[in-house]
Protein backbone atom coordinates (compact mmCIF):
# COMPACT_ATOMS: atom_id res chain seq x y z
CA UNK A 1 20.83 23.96 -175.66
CA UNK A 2 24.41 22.99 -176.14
CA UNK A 3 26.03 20.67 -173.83
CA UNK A 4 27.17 16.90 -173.75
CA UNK A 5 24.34 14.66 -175.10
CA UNK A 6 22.89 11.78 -172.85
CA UNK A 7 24.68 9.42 -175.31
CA UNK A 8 27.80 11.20 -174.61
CA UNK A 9 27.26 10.95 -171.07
CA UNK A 10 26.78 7.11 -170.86
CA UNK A 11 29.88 6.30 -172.94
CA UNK A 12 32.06 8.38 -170.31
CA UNK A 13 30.22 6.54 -167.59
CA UNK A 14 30.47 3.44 -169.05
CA UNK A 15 33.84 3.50 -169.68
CA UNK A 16 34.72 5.35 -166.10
CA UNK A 17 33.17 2.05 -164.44
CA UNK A 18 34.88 -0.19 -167.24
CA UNK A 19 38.45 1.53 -166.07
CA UNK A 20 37.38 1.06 -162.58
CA UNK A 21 36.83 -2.74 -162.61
CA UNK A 22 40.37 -2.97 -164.43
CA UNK A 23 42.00 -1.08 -162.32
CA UNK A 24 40.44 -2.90 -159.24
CA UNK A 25 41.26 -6.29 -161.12
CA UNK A 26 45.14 -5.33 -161.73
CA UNK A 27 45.45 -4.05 -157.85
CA UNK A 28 43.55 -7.12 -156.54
CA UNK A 29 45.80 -9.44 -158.91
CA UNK A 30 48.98 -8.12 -158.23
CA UNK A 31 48.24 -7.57 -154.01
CA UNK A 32 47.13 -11.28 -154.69
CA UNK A 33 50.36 -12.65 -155.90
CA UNK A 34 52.72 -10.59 -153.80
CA UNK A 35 51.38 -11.21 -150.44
CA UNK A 36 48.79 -13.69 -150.37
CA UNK A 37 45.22 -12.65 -149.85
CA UNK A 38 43.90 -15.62 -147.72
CA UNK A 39 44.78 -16.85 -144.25
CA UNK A 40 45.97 -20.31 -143.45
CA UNK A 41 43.46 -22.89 -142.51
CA UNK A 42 44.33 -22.26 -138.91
CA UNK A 43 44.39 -18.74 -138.69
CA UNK A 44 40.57 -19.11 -140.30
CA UNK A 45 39.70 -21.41 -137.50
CA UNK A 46 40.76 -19.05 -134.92
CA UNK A 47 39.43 -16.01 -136.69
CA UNK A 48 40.47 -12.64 -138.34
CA UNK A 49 40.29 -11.16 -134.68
CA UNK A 50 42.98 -13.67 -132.64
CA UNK A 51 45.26 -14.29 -136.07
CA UNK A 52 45.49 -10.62 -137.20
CA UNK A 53 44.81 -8.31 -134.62
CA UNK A 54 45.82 -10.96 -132.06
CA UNK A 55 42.06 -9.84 -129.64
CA UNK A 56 39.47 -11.93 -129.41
CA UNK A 57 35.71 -11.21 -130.52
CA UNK A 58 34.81 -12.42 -127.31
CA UNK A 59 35.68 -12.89 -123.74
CA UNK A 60 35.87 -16.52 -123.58
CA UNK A 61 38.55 -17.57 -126.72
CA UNK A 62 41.42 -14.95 -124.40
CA UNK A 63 44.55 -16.28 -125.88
CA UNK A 64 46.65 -17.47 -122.78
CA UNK A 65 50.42 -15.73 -123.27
């Protein structure tokens, strides 16, 4: 039987998942230092919900506008 041999096969895959974490690494660096990945103190308090997508989680913390 021809083909690709198993050791073949887990080099590629080990080196697909190796340029995978890179990659992921570079794009998490870079979106890191361009536009900041956490939220202020505050806006952790109040929660993803009311700081980003300015809704609450749940009925009582409404924002009052």
């Amino acid at each position: 039987m021809g083909g690709i041999s198993f050791t073949g096969q887990l080099i590629g895959s080990a080196l697909g998942v190796g340029i995978a974490l890179v990659g992921g690494f570079v794009v998490y660096g870079a979106l890191k230092m361009a536009l900041g990945i956490r939220m202020s103190q505050e806006e952790e308090f109040e929660g993803a919900d009311l700081s980003v997508h300015r809704i609450s989680s749940s009925p009582d913390r409404e924002p009052n506008w």
